[in-house]
Protein backbone atom coordinates (compact mmCIF):
# COMPACT_ATOMS: atom_id res chain seq x y z
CA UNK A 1 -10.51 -19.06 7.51
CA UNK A 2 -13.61 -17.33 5.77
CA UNK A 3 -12.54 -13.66 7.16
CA UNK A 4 -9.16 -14.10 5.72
CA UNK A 5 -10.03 -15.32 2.37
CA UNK A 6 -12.27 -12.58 2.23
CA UNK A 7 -9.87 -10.00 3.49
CA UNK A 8 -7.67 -11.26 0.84
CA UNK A 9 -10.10 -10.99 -1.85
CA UNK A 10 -11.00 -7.46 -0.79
CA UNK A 11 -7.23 -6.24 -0.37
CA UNK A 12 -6.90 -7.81 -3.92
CA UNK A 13 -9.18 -5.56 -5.41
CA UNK A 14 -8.34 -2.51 -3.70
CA UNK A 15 -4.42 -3.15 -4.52
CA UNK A 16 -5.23 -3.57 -8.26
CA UNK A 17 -7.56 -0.48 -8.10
CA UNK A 18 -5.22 1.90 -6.29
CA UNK A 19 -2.17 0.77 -8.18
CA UNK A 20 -3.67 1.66 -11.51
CA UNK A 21 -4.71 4.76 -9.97
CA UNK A 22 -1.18 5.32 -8.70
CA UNK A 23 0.68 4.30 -12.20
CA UNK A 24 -2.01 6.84 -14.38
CA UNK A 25 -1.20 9.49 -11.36
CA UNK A 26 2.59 9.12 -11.94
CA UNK A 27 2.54 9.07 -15.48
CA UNK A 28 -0.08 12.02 -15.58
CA UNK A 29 2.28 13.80 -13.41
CA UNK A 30 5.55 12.85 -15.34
CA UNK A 31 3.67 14.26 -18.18
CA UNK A 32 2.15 17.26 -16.73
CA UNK A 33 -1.35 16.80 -17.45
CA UNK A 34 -3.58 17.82 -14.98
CA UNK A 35 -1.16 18.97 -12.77
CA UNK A 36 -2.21 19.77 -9.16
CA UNK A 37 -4.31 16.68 -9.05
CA UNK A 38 -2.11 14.36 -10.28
CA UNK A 39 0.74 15.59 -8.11
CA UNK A 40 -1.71 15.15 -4.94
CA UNK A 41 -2.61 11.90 -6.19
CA UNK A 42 1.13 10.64 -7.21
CA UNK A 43 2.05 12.08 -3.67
CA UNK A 44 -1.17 10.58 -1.27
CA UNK A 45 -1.37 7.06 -2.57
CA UNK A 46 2.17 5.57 -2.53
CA UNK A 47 1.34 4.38 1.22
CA UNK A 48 -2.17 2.61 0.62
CA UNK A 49 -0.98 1.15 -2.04
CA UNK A 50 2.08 -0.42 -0.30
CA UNK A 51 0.16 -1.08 2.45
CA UNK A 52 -2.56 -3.08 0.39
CA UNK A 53 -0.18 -5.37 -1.36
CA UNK A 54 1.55 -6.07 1.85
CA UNK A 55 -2.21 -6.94 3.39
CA UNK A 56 -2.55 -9.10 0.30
CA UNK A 57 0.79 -10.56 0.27
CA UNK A 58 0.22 -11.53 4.26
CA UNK A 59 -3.23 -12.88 3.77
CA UNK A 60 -2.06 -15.09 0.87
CA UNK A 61 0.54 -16.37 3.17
CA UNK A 62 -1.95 -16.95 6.07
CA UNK A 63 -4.28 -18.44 4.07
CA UNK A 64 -2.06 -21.21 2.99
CA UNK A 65 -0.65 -21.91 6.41
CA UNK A 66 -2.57 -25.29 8.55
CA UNK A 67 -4.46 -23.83 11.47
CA UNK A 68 -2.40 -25.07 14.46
CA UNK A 69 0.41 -22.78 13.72
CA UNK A 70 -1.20 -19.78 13.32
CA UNK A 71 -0.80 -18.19 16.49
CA UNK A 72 2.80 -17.29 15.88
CA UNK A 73 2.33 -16.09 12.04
CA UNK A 74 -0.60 -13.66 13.65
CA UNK A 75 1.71 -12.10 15.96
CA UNK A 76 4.27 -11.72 13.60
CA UNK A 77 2.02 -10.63 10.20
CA UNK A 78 0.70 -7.48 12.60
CA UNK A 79 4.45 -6.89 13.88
CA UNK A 80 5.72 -6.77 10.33
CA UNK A 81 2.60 -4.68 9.10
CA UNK A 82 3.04 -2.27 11.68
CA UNK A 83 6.79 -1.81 11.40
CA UNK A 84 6.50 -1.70 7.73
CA UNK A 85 3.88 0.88 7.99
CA UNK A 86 5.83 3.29 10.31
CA UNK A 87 8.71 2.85 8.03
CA UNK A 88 6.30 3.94 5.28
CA UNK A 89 5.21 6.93 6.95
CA UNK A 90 8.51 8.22 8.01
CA UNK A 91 9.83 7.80 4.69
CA UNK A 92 7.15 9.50 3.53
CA UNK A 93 7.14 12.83 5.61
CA UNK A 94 10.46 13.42 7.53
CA UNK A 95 12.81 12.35 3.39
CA UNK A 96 12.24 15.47 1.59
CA UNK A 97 11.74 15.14 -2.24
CA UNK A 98 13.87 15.76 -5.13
CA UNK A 99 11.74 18.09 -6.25
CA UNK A 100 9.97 20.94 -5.16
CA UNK A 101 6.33 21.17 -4.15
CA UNK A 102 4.76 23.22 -5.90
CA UNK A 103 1.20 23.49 -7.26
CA UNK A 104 1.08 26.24 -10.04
């Protein structure tokens, strides 16, 4: 119970740091300031940052659910994370963008 209250707490911070890193990317990018590193940042952190608020959302879940049926929630938390994670990456890399990418 201590590990996941802890990996909660961590995943909590990381998803609030990495989606204000993500928003001030996107808008920095929208607004063409700082332009290759904003791009590379808009492009590189959609999928931690998905991934951390679906660690967060699964640990709150877990966390809250009595300890003789967690078993089945365990299997199915890592099923879910995994799934949604592949679904993340192919999204990611085989759906081209709107837009081109460029770097000048």
């Amino acid at each position: 119970m201590q590990t996941a209250d802890n990996i909660k707490k961590v995943a909590l911070v990381l998803f609030v740091a990495l989606g204000l890193v993500h928003i001030l990317s996107g808008l920095m990018f929208a607004n063409d300031y700082f332009m290759p590193a904003s791009m590379i940042l808009n492009r590189v952190l959609d999928i931690p940052f998905a991934m951390m608020a679906l660690i967060y959302g699964l640990m709150s879940i877990y966390v809250n659910i009595d300890e003789k049926s967690r078993t089945t929630p365990k299997i199915a938390f890592i099923a879910i994370c995994v799934i949604i994670f592949l679904l993340l990456l192919y999204i990611n890399l085989f759906i081209p963008d709107k837009q081109p990418f460029t770097l000048s």
